[in-house]
Each structure stands twice: as structure tokens, then as C-alpha cells.
Protein backbone atom coordinates (compact mmCIF):
# COMPACT_ATOMS: atom_id res chain seq x y z
CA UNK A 1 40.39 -4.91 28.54
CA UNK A 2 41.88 -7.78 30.22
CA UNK A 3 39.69 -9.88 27.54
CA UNK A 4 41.30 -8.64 25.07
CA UNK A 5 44.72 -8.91 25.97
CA UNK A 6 44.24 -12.79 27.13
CA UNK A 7 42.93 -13.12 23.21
CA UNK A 8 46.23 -11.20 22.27
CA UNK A 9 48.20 -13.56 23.74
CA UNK A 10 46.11 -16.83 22.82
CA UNK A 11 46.83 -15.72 19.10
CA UNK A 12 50.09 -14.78 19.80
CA UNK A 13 50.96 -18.11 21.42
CA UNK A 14 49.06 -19.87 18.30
CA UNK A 15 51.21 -18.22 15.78
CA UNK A 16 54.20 -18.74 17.51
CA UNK A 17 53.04 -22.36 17.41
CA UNK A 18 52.30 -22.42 13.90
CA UNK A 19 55.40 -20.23 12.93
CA UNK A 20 57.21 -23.16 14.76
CA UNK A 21 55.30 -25.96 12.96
CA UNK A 22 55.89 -24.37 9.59
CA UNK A 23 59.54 -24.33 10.09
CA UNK A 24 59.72 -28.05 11.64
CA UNK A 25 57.68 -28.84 8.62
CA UNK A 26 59.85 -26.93 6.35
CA UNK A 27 63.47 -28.29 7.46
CA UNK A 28 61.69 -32.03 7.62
CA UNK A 29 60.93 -31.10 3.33
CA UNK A 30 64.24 -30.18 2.75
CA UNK A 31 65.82 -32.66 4.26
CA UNK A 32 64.00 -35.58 2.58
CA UNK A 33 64.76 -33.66 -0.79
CA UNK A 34 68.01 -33.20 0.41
CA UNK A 35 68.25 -37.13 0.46
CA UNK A 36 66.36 -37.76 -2.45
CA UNK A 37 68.68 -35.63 -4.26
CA UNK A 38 71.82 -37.48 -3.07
CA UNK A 39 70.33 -40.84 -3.43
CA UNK A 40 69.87 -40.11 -7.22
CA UNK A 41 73.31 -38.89 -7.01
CA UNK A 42 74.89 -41.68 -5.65
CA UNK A 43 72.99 -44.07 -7.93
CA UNK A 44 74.26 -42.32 -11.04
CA UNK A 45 77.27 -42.48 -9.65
CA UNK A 46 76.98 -46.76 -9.26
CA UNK A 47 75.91 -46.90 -12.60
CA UNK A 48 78.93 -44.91 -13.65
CA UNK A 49 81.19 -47.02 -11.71
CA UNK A 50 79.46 -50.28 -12.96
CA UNK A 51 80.42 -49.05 -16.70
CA UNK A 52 84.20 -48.22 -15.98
CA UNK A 53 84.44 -51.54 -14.57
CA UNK A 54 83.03 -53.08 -17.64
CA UNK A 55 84.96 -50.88 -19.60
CA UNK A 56 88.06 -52.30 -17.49
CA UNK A 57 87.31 -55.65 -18.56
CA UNK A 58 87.31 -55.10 -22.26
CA UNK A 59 90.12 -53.29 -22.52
CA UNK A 60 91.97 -55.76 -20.55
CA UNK A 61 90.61 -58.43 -23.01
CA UNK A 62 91.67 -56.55 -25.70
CA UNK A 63 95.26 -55.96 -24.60
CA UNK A 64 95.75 -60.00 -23.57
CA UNK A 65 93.61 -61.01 -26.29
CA UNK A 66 93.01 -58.99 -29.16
CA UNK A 67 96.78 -57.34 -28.94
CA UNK A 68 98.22 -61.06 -28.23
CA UNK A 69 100.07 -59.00 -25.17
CA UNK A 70 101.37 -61.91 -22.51
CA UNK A 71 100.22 -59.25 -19.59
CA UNK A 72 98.81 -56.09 -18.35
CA UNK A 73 99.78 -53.78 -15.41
CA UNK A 74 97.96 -50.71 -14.28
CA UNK A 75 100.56 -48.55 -16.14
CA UNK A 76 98.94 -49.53 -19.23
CA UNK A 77 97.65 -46.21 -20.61
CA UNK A 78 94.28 -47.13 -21.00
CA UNK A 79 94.00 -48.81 -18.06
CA UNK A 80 95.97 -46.31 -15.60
CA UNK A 81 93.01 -43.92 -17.03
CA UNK A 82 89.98 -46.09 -16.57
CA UNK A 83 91.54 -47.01 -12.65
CA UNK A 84 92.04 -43.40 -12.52
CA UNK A 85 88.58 -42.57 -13.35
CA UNK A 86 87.14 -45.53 -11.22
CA UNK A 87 89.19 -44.37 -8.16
CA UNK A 88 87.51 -40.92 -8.54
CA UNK A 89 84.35 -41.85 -8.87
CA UNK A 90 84.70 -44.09 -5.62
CA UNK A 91 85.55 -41.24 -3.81
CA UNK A 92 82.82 -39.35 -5.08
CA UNK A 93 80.39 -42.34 -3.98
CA UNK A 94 81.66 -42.26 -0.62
CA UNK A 95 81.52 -39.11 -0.10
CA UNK A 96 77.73 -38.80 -1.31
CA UNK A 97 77.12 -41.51 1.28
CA UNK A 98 79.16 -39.61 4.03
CA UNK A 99 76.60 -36.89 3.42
CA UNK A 100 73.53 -38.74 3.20
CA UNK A 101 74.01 -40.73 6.12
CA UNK A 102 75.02 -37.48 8.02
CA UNK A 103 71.38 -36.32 6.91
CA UNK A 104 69.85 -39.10 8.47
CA UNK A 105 69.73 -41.65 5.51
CA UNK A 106 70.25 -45.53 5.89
CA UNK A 107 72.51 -47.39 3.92
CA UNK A 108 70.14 -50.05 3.78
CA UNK A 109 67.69 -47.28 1.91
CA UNK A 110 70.84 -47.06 -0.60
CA UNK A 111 71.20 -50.33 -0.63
CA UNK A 112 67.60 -51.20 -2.46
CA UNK A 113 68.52 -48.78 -5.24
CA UNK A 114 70.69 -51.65 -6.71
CA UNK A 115 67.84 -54.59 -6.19
């Protein structure tokens, strides 16, 4: 009998080993799609940033230039929106990097996405 219970326990220590594996394995997936998921996230959110910006620029062209205007402030309607919208989306960005550093990214990982 003792034979049996010393194989009991071997298997019992061996799927308390894998059980343990599995989950190590398991939280080590989901956090790399974790980042991968945020990375995307944040670069989409670049891209959106890097077309407000540009989107700035012509519409302050078009109110010094094309409207003959002798200024432009950030009250301007269309550009208190666009700074609006740019100053949201910053804080989005940061936050998404706030998180993805917390999961164990590296800026310089998100920094490659822009290369």
C-alpha cells in the first residue's frame, strides 16, 4: 500500500506542478496580449494625433492666409476644437502608456512603432 500512496502523491505533486505551469503560462499570454493590444492602441492613437496636428496647420493657414485674417488665437472656433480634440487625445496616449508600462512594457518598445 505504501507504493501506492508514494505514486499518489508523485502525481499529485506533478499536477500541482503542471496546474502551476499552466497558470504561469497563462498570465505570461495575457499579458503580452494585454500589451500588444495597448501598443496598437496607442499607435492609433499617434496617428490620430499626427492628423489633428496637420489638421491644425491648415486651418491656421487658412485663417492667416486664405481668410487674409492678420492673426489667430486658440479661441478661434475651429481651432479651440481641433486643440480640444488634440488635448484629449494626449491624455488618452498617456494614459495607454501609464498602463502599458505598468504591464511591464518599455517605452523604447513604443518608441520603434514610429521608426
Amino acid at each position: 500500500m505504501a507504493f501506492v500512496d508514494q505514486m499518489r502523491g508523485w502525481i499529485d505533486k506533478g499536477l500541482a506542478a503542471s496546474k502551476e505551469a499552466f497558470t504561469v503560462v497563462g498570465d505570461k499570454a495575457q499579458q503580452l496580449g494585454e500589451k500588444g493590444v495597448l501598443k496598437m492602441e496607442i499607435s492609433q492613437i499617434r496617428s490620430q494625433i499626427m492628423k489633428y496636428t496637420t489638421k491644425l496647420g491648415v486651418e491656421v493657414y487658412d485663417h492667416l492666409v486664405e481668410q487674409d485674417h492678420k492673426s489667430v488665437t486658440r479661441e478661434s472656433p475651429a481651432i479651440a476644437e481641433t486643440l480640444a480634440k488634440l488635448k484629449e487625445l494626449e491624455t488618452q496616449k498617456d494614459e495607454k502608456e501609464a498602463a502599458y508600462k505598468n504591464i511591464g512594457g518599455k517605452e523604447e518598445d513604443l518608441d520603434k512603432e514610429q521608426e
